[in-house]
PDB file of N, CA and C in Angstrom:
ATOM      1  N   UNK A   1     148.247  87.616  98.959  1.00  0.00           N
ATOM      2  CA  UNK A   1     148.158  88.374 100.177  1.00  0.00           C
ATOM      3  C   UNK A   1     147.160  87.711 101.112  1.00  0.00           C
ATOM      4  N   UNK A   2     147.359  87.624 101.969  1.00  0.00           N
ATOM      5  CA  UNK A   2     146.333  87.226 103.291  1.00  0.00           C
ATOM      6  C   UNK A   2     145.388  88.235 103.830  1.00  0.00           C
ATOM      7  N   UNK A   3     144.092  87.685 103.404  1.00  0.00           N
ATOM      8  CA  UNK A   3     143.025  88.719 104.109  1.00  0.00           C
ATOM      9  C   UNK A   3     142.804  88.713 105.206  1.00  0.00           C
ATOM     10  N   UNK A   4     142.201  89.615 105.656  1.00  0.00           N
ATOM     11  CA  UNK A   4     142.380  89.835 107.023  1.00  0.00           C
ATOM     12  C   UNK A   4     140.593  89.489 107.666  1.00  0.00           C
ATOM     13  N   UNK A   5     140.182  89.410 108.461  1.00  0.00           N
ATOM     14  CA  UNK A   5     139.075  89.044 109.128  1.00  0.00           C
ATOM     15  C   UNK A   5     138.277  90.324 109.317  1.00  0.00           C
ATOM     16  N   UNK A   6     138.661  91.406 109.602  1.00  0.00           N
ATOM     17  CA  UNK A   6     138.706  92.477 110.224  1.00  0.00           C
ATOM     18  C   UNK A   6     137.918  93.270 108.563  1.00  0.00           C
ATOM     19  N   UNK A   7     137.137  94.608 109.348  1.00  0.00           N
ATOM     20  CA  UNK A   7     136.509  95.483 108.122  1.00  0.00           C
ATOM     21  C   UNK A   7     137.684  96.070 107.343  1.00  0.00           C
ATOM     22  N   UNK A   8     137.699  96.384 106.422  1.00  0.00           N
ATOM     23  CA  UNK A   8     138.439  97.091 105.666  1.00  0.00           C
ATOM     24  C   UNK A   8     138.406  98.495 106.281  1.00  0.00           C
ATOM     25  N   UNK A   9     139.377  99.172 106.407  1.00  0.00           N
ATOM     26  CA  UNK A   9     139.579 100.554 106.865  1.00  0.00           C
ATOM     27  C   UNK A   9     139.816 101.750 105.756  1.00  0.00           C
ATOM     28  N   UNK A  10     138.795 102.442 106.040  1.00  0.00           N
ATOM     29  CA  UNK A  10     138.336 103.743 105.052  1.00  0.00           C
ATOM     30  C   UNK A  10     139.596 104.940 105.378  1.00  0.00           C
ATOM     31  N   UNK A  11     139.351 105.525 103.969  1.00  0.00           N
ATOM     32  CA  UNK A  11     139.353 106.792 104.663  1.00  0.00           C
ATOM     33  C   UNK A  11     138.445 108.094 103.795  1.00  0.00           C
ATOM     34  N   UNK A  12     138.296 109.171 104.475  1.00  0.00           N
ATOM     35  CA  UNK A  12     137.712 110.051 103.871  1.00  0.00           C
ATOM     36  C   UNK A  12     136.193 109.467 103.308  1.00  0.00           C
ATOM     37  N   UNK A  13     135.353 110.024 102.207  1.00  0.00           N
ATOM     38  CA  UNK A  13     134.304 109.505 101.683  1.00  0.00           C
ATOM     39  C   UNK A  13     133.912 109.140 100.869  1.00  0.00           C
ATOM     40  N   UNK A  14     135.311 108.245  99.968  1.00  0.00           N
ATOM     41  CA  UNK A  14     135.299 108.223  98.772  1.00  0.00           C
ATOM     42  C   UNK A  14     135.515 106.154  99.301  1.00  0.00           C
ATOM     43  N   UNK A  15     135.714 105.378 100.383  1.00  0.00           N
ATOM     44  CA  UNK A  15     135.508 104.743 100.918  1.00  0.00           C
ATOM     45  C   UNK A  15     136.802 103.410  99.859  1.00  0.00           C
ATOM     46  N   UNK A  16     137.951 104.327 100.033  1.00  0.00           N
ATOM     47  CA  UNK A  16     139.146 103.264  99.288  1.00  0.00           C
ATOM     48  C   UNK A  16     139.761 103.404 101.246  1.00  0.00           C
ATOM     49  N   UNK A  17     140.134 102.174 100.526  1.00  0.00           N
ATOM     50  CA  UNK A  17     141.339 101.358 102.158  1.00  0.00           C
ATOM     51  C   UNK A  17     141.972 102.024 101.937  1.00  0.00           C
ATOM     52  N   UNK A  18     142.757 102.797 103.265  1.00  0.00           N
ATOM     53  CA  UNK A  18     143.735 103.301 104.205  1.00  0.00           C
ATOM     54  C   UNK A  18     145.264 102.192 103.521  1.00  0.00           C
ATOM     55  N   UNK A  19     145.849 102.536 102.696  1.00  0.00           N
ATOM     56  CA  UNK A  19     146.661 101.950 102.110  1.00  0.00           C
ATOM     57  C   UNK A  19     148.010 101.497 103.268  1.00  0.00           C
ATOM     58  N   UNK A  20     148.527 102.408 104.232  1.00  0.00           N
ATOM     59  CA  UNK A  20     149.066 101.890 105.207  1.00  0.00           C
ATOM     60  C   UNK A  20     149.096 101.290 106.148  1.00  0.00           C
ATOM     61  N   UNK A  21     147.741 100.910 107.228  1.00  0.00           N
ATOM     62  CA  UNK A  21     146.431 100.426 107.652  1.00  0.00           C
ATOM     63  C   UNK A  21     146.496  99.207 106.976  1.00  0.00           C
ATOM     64  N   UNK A  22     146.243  99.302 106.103  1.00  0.00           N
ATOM     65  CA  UNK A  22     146.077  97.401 104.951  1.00  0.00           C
ATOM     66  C   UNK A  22     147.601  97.080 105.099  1.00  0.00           C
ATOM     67  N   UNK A  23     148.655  97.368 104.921  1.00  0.00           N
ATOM     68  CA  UNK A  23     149.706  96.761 104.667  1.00  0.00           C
ATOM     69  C   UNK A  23     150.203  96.443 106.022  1.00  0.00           C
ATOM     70  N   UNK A  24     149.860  96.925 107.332  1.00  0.00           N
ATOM     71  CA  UNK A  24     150.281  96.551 108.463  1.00  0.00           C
ATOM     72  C   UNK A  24     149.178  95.068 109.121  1.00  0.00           C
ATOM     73  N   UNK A  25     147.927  95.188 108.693  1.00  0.00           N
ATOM     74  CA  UNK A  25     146.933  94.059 108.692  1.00  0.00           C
ATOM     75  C   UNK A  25     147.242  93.086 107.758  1.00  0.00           C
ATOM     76  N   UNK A  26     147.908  93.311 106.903  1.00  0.00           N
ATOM     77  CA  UNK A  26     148.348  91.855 105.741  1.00  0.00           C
ATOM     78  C   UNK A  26     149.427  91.429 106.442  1.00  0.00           C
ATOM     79  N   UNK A  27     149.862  92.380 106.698  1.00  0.00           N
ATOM     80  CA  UNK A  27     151.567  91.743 107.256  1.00  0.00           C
ATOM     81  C   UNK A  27     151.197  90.958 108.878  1.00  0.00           C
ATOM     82  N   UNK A  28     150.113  91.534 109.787  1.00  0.00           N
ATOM     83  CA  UNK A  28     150.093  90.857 110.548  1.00  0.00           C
ATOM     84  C   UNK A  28     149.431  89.256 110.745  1.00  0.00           C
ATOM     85  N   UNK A  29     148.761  89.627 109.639  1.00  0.00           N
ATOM     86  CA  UNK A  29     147.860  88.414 109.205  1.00  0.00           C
ATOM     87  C   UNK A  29     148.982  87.155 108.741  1.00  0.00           C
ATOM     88  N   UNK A  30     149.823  87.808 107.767  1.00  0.00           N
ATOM     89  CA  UNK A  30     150.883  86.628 107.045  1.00  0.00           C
ATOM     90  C   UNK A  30     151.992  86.555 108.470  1.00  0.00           C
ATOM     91  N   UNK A  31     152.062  86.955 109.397  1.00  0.00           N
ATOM     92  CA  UNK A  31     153.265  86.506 110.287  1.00  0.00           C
ATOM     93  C   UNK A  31     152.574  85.284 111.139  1.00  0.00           C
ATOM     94  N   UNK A  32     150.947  85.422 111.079  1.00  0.00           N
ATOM     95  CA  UNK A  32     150.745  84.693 111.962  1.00  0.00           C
ATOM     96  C   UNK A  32     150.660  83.067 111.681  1.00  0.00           C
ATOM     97  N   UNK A  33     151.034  82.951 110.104  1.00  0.00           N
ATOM     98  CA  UNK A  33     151.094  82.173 109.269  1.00  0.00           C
ATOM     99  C   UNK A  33     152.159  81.407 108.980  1.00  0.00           C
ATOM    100  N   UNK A  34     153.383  81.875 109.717  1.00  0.00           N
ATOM    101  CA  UNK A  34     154.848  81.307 110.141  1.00  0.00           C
ATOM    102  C   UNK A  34     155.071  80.543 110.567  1.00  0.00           C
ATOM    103  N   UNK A  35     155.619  79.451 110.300  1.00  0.00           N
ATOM    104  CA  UNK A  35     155.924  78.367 111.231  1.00  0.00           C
ATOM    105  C   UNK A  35     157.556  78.492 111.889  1.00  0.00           C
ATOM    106  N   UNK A  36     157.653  79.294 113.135  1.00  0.00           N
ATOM    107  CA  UNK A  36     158.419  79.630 113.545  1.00  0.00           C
ATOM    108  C   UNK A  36     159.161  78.486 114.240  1.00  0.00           C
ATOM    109  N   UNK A  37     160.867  78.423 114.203  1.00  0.00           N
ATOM    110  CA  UNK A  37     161.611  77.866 114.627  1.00  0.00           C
ATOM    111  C   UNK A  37     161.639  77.122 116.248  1.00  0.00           C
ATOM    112  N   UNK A  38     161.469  75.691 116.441  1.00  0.00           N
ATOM    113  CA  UNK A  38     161.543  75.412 118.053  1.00  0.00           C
ATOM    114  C   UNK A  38     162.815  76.064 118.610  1.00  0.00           C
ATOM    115  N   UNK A  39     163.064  75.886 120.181  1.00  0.00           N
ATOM    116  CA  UNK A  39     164.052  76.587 120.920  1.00  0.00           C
ATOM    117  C   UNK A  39     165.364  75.825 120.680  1.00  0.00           C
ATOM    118  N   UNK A  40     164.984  74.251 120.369  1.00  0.00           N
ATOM    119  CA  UNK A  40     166.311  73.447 120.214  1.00  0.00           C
ATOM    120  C   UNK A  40     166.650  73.699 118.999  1.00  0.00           C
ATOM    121  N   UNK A  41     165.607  73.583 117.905  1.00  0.00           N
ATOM    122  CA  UNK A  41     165.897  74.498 116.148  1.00  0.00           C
ATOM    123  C   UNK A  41     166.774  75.489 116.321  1.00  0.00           C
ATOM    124  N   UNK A  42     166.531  76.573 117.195  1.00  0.00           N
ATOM    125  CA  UNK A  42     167.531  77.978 116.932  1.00  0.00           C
ATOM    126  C   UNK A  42     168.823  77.233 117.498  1.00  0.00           C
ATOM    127  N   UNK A  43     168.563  76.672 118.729  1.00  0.00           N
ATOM    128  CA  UNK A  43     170.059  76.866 119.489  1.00  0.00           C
ATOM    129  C   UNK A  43     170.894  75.930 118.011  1.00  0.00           C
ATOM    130  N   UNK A  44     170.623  74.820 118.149  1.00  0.00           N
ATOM    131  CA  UNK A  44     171.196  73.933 116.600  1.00  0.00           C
ATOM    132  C   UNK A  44     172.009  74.686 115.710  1.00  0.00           C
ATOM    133  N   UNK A  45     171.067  75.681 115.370  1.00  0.00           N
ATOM    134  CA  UNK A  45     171.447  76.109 114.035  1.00  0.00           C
ATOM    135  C   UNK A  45     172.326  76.908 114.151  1.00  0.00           C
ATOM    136  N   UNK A  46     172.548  77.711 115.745  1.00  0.00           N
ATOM    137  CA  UNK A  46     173.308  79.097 115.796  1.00  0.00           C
ATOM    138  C   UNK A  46     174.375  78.305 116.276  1.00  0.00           C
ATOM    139  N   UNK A  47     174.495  77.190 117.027  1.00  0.00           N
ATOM    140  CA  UNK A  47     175.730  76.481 117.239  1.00  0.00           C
ATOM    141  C   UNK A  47     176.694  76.192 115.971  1.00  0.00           C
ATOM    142  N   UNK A  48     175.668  75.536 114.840  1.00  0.00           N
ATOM    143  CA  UNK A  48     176.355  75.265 113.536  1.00  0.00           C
ATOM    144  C   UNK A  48     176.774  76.700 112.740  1.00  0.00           C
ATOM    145  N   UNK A  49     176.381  77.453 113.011  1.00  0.00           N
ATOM    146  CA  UNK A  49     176.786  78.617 111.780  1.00  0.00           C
ATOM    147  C   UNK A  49     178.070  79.985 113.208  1.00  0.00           C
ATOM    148  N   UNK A  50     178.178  79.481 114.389  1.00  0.00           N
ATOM    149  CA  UNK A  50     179.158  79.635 115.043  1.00  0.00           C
ATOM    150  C   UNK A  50     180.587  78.674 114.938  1.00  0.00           C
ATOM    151  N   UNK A  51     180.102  77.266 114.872  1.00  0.00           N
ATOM    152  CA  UNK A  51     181.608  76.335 114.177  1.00  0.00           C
ATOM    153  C   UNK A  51     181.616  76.902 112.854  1.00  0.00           C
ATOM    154  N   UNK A  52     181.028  76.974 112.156  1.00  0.00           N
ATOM    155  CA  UNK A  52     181.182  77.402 110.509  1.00  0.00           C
ATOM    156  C   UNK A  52     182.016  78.686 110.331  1.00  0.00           C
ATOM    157  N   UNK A  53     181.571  79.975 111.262  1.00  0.00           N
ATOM    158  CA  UNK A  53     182.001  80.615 110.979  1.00  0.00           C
ATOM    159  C   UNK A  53     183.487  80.716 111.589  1.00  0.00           C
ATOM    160  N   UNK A  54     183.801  79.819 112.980  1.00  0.00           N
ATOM    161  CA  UNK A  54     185.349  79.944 113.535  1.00  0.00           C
ATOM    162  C   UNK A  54     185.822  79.265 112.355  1.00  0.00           C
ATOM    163  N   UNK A  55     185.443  78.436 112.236  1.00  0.00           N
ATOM    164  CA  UNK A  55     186.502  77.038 110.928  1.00  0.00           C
ATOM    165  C   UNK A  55     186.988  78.173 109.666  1.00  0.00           C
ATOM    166  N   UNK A  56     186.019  78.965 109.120  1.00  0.00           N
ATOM    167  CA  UNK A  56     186.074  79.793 108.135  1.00  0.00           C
ATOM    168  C   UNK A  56     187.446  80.815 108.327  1.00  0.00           C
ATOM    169  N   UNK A  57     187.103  81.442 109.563  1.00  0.00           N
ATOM    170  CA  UNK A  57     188.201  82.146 110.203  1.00  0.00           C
ATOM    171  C   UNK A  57     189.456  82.062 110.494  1.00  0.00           C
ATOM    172  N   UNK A  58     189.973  80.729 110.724  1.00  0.00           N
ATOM    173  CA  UNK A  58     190.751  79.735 111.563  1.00  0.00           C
ATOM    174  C   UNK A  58     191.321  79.605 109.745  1.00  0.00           C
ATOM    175  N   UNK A  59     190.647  78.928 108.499  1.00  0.00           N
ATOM    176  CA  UNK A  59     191.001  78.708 107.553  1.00  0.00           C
ATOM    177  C   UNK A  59     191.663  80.174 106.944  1.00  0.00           C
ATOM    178  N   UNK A  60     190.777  81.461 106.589  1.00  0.00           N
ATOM    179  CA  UNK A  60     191.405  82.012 106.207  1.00  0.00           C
ATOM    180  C   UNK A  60     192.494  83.016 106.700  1.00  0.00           C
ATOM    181  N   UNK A  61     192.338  83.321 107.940  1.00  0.00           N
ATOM    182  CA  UNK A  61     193.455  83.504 108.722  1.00  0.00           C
ATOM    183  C   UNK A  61     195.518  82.556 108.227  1.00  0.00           C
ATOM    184  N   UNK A  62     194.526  81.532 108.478  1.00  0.00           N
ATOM    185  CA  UNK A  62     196.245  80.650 107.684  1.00  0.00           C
ATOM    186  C   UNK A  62     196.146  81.416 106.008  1.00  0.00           C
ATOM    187  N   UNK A  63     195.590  81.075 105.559  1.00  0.00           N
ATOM    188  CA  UNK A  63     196.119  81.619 104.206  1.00  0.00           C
ATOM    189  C   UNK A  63     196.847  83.041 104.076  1.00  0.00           C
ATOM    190  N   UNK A  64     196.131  84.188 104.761  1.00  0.00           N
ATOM    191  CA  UNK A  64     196.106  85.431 105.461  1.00  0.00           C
ATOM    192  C   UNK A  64     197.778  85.164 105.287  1.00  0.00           C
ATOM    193  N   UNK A  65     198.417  84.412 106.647  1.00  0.00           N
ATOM    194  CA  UNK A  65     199.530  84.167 107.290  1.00  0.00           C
ATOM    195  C   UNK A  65     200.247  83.772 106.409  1.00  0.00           C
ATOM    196  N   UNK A  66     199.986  82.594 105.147  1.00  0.00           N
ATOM    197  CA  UNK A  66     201.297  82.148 104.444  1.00  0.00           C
ATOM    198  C   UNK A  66     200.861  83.248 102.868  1.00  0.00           C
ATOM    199  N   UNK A  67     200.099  83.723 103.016  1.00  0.00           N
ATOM    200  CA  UNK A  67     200.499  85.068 101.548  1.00  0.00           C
ATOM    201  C   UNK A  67     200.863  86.049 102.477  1.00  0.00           C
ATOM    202  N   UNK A  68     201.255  86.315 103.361  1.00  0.00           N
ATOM    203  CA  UNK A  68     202.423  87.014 103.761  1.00  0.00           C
ATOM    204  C   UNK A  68     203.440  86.834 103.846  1.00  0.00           C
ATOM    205  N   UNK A  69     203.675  85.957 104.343  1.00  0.00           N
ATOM    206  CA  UNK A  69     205.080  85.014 104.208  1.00  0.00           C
ATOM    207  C   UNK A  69     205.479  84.940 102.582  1.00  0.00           C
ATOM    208  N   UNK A  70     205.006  84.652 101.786  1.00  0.00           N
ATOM    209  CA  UNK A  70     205.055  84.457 100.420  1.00  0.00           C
ATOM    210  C   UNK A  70     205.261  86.058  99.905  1.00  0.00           C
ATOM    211  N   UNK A  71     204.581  86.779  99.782  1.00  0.00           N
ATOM    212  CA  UNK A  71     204.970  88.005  99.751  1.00  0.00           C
ATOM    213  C   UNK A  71     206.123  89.148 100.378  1.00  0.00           C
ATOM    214  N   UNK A  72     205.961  89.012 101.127  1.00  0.00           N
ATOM    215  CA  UNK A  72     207.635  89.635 102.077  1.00  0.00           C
ATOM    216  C   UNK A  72     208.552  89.250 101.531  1.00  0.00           C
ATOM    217  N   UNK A  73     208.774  87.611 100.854  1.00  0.00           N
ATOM    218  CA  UNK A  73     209.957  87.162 100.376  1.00  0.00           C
ATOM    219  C   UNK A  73     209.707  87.359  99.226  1.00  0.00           C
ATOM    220  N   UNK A  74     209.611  87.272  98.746  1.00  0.00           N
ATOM    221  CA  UNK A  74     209.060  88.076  97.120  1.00  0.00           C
ATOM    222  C   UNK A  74     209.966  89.307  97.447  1.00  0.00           C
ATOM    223  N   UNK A  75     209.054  90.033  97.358  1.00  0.00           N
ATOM    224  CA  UNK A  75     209.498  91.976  97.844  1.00  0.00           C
ATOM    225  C   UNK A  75     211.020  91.860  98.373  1.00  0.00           C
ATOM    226  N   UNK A  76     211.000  90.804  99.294  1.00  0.00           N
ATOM    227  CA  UNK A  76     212.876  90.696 100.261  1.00  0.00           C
ATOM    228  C   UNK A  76     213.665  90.157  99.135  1.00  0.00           C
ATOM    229  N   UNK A  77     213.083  89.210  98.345  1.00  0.00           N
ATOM    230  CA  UNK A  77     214.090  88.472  97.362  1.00  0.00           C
ATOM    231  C   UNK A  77     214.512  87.136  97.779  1.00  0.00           C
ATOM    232  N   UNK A  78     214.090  86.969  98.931  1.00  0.00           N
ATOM    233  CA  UNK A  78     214.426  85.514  99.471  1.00  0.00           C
ATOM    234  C   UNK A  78     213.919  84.524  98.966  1.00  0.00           C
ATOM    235  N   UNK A  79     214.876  83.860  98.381  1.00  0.00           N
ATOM    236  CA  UNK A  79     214.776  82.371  97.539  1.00  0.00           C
ATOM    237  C   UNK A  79     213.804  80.777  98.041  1.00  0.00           C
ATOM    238  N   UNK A  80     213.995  81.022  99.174  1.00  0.00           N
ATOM    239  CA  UNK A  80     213.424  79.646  99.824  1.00  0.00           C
ATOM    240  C   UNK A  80     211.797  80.498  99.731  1.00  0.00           C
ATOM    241  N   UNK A  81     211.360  81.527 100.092  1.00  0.00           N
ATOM    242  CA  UNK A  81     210.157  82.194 100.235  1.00  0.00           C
ATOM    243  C   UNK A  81     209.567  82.267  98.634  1.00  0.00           C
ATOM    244  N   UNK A  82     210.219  82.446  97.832  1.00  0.00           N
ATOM    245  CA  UNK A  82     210.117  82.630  96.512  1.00  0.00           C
ATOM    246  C   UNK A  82     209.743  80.897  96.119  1.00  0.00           C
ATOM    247  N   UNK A  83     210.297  80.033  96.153  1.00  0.00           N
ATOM    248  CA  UNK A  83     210.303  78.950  95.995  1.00  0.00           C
ATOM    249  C   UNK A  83     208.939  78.449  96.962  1.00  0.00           C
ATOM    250  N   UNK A  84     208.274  78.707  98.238  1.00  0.00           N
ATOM    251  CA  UNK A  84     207.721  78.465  98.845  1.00  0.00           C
ATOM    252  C   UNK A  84     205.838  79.075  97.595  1.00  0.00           C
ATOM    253  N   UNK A  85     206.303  79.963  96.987  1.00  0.00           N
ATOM    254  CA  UNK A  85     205.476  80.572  96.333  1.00  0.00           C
ATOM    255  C   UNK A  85     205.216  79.195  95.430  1.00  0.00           C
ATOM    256  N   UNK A  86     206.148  79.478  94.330  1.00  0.00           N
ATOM    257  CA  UNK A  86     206.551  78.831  93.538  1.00  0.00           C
ATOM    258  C   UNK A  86     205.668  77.493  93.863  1.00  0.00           C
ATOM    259  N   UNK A  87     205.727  76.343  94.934  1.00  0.00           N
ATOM    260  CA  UNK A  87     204.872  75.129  95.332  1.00  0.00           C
ATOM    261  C   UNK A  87     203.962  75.260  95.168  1.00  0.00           C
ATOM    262  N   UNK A  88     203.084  76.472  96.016  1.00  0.00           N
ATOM    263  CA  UNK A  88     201.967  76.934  96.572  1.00  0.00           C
ATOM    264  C   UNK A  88     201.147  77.354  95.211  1.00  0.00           C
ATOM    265  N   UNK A  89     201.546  77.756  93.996  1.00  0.00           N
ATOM    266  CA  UNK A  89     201.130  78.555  93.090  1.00  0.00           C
ATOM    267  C   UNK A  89     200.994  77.114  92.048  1.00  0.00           C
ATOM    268  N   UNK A  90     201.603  76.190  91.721  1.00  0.00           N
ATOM    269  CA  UNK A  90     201.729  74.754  91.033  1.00  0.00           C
ATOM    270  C   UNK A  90     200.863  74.202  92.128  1.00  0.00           C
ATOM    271  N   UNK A  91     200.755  74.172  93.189  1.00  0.00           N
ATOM    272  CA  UNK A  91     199.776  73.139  93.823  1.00  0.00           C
ATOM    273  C   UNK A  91     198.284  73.094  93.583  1.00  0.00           C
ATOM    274  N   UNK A  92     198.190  75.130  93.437  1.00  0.00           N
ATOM    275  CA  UNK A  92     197.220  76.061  93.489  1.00  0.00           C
ATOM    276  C   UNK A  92     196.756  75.132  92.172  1.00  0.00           C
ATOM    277  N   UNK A  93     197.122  75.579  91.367  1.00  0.00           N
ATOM    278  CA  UNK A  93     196.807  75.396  89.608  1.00  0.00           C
ATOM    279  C   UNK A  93     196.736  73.746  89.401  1.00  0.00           C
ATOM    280  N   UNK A  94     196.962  72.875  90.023  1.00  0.00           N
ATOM    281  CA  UNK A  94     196.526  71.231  89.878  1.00  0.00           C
ATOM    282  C   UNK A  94     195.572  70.959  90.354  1.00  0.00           C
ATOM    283  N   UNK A  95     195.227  71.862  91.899  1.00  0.00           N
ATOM    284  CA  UNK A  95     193.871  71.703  92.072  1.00  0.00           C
ATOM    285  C   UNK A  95     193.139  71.823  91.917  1.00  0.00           C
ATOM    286  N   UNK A  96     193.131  73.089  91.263  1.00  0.00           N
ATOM    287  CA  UNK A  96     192.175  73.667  89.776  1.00  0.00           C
ATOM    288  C   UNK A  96     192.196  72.755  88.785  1.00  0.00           C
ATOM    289  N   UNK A  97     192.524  72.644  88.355  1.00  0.00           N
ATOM    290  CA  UNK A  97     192.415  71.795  86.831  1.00  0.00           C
ATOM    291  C   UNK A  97     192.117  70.144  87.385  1.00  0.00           C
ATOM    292  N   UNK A  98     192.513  69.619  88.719  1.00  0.00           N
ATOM    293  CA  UNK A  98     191.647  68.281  89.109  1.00  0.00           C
ATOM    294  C   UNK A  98     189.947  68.659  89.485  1.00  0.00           C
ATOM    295  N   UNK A  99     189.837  69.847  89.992  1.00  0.00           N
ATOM    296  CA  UNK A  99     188.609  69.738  90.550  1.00  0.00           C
ATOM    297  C   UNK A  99     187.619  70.064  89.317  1.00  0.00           C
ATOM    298  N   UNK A 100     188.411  70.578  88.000  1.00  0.00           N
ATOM    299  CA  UNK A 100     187.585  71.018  86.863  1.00  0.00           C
ATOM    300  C   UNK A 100     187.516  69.617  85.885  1.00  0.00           C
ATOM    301  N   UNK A 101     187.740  68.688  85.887  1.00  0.00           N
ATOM    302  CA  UNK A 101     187.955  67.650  85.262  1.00  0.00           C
ATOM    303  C   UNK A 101     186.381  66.771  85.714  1.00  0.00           C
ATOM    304  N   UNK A 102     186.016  66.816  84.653  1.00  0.00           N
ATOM    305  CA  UNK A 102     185.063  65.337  84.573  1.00  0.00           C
ATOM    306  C   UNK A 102     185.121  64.113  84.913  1.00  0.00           C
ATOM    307  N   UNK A 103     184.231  63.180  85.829  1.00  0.00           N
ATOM    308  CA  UNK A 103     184.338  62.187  86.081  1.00  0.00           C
ATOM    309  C   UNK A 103     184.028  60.721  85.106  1.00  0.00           C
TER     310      UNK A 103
END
């Protein structure tokens, strides 16, 4: 905890610290202890975690779009949609088992 400069604050006459009093003086003491972000730091970072989050969106959105497609034909019975599964579900499972493989 970071001490504070300042007297300790009483209460009553039994002369124990003001327990809420101390925790707002530690806390102001440790903020001042921050090495807070420059203006080009924030903008940077909020630019990157704004592409991150469209790309994220943009990605699962398509998936969103073709397990629907995959599903409807399922449920409809349609063969080419069924078969479209069928790729998607074998492609699914190779990429699994390549990305689990040791180098």
């Amino acid at each position: 905890m970071a001490k504070s400069k300042s007297r300790p604050v009483t209460t009553g006459s039994n002369n124990e610290p003001n327990v809420i009093v101390k925790y707002f003086l530690d806390t102001r003491a440790e903020l001042r202890r921050v090495t807070w972000p420059t203006r080009d730091e924030t903008k940077n970072l909020t630019l990157i975690i704004v592409a991150v989050t469209l790309v994220m969106a943009f990605f699962l959105g398509a998936l969103d779009y073709i397990f629907q497609i995959v599903v409807a034909g399922i449920v409809g019975g349609d063969w080419i949609r069924i078969g479209i599964a069928v790729v998607l579900f074998i492609a699914g499972t190779a990429a699994f088992y390549y990305n689990s493989q040791e180098v």
